[in-house]
C-alpha atoms as a PDB file:
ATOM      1  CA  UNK A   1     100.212 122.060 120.350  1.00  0.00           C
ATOM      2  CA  UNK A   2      98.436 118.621 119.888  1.00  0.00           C
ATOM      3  CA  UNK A   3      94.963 118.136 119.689  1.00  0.00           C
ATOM      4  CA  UNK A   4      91.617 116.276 117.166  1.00  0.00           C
ATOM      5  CA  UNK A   5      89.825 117.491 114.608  1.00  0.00           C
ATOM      6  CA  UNK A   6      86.965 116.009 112.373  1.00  0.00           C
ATOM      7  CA  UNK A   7      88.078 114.770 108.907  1.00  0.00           C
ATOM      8  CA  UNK A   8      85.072 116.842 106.708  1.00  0.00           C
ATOM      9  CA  UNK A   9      83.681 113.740 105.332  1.00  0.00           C
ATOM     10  CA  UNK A  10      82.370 113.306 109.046  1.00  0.00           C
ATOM     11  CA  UNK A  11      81.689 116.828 109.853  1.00  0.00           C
ATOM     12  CA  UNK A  12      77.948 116.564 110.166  1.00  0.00           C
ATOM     13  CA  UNK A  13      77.414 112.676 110.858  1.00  0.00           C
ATOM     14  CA  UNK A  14      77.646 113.515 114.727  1.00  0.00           C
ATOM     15  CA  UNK A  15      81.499 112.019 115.439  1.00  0.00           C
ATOM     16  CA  UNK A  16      82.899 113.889 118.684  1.00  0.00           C
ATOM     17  CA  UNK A  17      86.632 114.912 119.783  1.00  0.00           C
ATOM     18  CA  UNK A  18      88.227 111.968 120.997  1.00  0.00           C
ATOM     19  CA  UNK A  19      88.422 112.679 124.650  1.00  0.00           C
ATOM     20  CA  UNK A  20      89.650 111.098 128.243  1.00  0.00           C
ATOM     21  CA  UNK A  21      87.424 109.664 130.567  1.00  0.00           C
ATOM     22  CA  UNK A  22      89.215 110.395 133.979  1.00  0.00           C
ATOM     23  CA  UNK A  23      91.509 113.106 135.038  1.00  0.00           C
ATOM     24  CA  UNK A  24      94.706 110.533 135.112  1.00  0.00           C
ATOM     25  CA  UNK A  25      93.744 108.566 131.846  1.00  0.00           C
ATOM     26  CA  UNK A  26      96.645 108.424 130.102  1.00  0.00           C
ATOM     27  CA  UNK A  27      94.967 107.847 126.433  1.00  0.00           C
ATOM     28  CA  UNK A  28      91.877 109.564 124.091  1.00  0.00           C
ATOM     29  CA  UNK A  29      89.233 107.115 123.429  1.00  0.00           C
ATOM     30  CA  UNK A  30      89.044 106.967 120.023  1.00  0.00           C
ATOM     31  CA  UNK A  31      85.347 105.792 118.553  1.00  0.00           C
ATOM     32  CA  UNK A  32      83.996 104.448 115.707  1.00  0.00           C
ATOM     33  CA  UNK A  33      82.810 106.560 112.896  1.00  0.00           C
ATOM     34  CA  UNK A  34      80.247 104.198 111.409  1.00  0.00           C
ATOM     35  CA  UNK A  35      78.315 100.812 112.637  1.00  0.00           C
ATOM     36  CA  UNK A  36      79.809  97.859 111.219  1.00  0.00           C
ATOM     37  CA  UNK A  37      80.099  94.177 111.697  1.00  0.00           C
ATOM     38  CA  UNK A  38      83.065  91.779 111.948  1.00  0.00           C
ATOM     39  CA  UNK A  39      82.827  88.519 111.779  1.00  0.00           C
ATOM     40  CA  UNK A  40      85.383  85.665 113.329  1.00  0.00           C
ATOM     41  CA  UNK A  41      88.511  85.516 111.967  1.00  0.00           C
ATOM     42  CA  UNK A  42      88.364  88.986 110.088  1.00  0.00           C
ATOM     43  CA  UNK A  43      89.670  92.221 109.957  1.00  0.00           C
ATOM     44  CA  UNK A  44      88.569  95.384 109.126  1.00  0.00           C
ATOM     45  CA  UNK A  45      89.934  99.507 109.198  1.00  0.00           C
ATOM     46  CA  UNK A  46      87.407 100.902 111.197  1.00  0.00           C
ATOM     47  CA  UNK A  47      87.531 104.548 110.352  1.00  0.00           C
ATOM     48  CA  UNK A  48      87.351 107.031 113.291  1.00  0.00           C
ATOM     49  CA  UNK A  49      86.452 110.638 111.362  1.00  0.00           C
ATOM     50  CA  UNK A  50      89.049 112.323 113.770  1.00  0.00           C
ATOM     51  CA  UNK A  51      92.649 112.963 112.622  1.00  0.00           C
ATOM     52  CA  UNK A  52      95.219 114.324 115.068  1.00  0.00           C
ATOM     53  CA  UNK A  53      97.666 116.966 114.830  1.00  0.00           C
ATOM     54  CA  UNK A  54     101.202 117.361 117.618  1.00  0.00           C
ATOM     55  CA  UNK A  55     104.507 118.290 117.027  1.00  0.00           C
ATOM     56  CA  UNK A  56     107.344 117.096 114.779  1.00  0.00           C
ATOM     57  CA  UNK A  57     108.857 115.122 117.554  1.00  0.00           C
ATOM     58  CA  UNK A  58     105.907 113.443 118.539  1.00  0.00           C
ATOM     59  CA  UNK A  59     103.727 110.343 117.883  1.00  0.00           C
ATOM     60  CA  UNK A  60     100.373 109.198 118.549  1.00  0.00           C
ATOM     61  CA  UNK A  61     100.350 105.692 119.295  1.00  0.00           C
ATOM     62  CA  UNK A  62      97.270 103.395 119.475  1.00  0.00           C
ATOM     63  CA  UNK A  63      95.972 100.890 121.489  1.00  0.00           C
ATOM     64  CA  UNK A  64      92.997  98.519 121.669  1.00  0.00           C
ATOM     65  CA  UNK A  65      90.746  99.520 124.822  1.00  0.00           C
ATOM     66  CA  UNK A  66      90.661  96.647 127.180  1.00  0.00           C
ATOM     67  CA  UNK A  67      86.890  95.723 127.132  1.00  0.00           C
ATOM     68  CA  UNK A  68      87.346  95.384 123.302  1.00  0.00           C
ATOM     69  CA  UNK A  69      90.128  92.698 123.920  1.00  0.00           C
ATOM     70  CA  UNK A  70      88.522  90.712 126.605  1.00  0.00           C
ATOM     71  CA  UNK A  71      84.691  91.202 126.463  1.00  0.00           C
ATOM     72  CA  UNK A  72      84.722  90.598 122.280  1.00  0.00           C
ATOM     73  CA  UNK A  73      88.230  89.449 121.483  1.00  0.00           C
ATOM     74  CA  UNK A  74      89.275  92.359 119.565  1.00  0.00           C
ATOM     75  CA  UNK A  75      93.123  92.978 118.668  1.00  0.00           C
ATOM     76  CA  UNK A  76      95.181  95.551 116.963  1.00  0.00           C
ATOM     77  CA  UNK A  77      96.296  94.349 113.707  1.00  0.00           C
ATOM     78  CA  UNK A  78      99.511  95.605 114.422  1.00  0.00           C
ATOM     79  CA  UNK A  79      99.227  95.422 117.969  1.00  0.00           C
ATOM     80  CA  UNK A  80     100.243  98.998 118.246  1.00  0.00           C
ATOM     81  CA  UNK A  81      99.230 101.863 115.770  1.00  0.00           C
ATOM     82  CA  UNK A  82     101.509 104.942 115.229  1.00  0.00           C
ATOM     83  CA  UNK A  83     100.287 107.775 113.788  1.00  0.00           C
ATOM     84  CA  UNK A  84     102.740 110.393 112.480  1.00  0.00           C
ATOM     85  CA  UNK A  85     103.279 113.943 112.268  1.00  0.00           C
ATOM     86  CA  UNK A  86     103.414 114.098 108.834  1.00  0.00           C
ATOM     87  CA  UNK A  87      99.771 111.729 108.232  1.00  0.00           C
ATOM     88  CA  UNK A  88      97.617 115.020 109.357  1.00  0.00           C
ATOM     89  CA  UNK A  89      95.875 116.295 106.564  1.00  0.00           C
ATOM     90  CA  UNK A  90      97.939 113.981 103.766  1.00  0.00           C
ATOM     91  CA  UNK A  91      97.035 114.222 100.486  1.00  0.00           C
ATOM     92  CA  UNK A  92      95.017 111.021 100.429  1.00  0.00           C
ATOM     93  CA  UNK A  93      92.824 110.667 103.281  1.00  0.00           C
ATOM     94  CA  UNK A  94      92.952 114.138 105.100  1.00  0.00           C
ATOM     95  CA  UNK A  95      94.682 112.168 107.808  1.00  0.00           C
ATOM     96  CA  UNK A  96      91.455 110.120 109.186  1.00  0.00           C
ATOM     97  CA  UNK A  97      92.262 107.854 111.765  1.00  0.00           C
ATOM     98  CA  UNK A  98      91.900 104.055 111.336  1.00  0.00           C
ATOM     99  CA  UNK A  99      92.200 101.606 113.737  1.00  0.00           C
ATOM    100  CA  UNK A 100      92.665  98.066 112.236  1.00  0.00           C
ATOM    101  CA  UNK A 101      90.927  95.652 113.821  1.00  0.00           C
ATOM    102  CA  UNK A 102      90.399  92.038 113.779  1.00  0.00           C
ATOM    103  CA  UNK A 103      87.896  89.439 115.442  1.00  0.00           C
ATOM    104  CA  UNK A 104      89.811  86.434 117.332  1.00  0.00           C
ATOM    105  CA  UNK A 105      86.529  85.073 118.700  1.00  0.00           C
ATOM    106  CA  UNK A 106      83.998  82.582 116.861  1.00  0.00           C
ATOM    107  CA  UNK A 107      81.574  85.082 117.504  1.00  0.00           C
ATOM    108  CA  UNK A 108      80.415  87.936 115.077  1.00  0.00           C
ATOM    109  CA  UNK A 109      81.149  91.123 116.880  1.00  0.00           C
ATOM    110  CA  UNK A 110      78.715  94.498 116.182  1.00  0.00           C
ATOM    111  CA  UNK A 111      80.400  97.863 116.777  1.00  0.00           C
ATOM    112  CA  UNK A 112      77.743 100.705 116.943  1.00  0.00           C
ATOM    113  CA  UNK A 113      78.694 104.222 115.591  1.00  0.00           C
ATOM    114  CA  UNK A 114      80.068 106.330 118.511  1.00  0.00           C
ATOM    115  CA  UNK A 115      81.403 102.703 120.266  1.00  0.00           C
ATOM    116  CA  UNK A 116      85.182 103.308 121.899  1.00  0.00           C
ATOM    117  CA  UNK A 117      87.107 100.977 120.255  1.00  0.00           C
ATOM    118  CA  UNK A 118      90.813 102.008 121.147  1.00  0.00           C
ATOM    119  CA  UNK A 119      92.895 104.670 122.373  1.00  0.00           C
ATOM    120  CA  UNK A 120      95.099 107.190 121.676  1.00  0.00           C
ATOM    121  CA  UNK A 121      98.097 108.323 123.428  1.00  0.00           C
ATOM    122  CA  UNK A 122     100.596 111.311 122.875  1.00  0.00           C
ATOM    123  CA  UNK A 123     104.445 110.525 123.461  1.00  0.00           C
ATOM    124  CA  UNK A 124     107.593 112.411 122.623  1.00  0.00           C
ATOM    125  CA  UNK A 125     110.164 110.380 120.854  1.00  0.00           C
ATOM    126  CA  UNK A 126     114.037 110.393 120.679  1.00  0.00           C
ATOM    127  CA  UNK A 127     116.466 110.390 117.326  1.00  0.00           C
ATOM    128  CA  UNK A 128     119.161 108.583 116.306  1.00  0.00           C
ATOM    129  CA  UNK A 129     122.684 111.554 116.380  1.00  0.00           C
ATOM    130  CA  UNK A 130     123.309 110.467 113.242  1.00  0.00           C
ATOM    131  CA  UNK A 131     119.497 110.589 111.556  1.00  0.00           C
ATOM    132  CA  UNK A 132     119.424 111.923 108.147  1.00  0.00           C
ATOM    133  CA  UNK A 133     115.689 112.994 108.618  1.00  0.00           C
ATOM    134  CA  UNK A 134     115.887 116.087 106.529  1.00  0.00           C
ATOM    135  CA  UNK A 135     116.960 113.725 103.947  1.00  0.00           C
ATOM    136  CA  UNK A 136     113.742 112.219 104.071  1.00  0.00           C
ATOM    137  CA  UNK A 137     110.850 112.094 101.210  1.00  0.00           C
ATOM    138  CA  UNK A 138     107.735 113.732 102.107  1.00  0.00           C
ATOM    139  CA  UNK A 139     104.421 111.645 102.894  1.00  0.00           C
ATOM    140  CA  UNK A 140     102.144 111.783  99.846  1.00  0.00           C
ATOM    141  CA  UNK A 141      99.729 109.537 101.054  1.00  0.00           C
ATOM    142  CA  UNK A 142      97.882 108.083 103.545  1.00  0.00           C
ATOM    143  CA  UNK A 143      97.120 104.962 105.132  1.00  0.00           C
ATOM    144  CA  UNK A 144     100.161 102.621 105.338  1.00  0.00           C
ATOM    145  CA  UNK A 145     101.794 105.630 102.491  1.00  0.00           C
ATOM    146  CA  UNK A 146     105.243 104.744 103.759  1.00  0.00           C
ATOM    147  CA  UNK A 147     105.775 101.065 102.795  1.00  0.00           C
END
């Protein structure tokens, strides 16, 4: 089972299911949550008011759509974002979706609420034979929680 749900702090301010746009799109376009400005040279955690729930052995990874990049010179922060299992509902942040993004142009760039600003892909991935997983500490919290 995978799917998107609405963090509650967004359940009535009119954010939708991230969804796909073509029957072979590969990724969920992810939107922004609020309008917000961001000016050259700086970044900002746009939140999404979606959070996404899959299986253990699964990620969701993120990606900055293409007409962010080249039409207003938006980039990942990371250049990739993974999302795990464990980050739906955490403790801290109910598991909201972020997408970190930061301005490369010398322009100021305004993202209107409901704006696709990246997407979101499901993949399965493999473990090391000799993982200690179980081992493992629980996530507590929620944004960048694991150091």
């Amino acid at each position: 089972m995978r799917g998107f749900e609405i963090v509650r702090e967004y359940l009535n301010e009119g954010v939708e299911i991230p969804t796909r746009k073509t029957k072979l799109s590969a990724g969920y376009d992810l939107a922004s949550a609020i309008d917000l400005i961001i000016k050259p040279n700086e970044m900002k955690l746009v939140p999404t008011g979606v959070k996404a729930y899959f299986e253990n052995d699964e990620v969701l990874k993120l990606y900055i759509r293409s007409s962010m990049a080249v039409k207003c010179g938006l980039t990942l922060m990371n250049n990739v974002g993974i999302i795990d299992a464990d980050y739906y509902n955490n403790g801290k942040n109910e598991g909201q979706i972020f997408v970190a993004l930061k301005n490369l142009s010398d322009k100021t760039i305004s993202i209107k609420k409901g704006e696709r600003i990246a997407q979101g892909i499901f993949q399965k991935y493999l473990l090391a034979d000799d993982d200690n997983f179980e081992k493992g500490n629980d996530r507590i919290g929620g944004f960048g929680s694991t150091n």
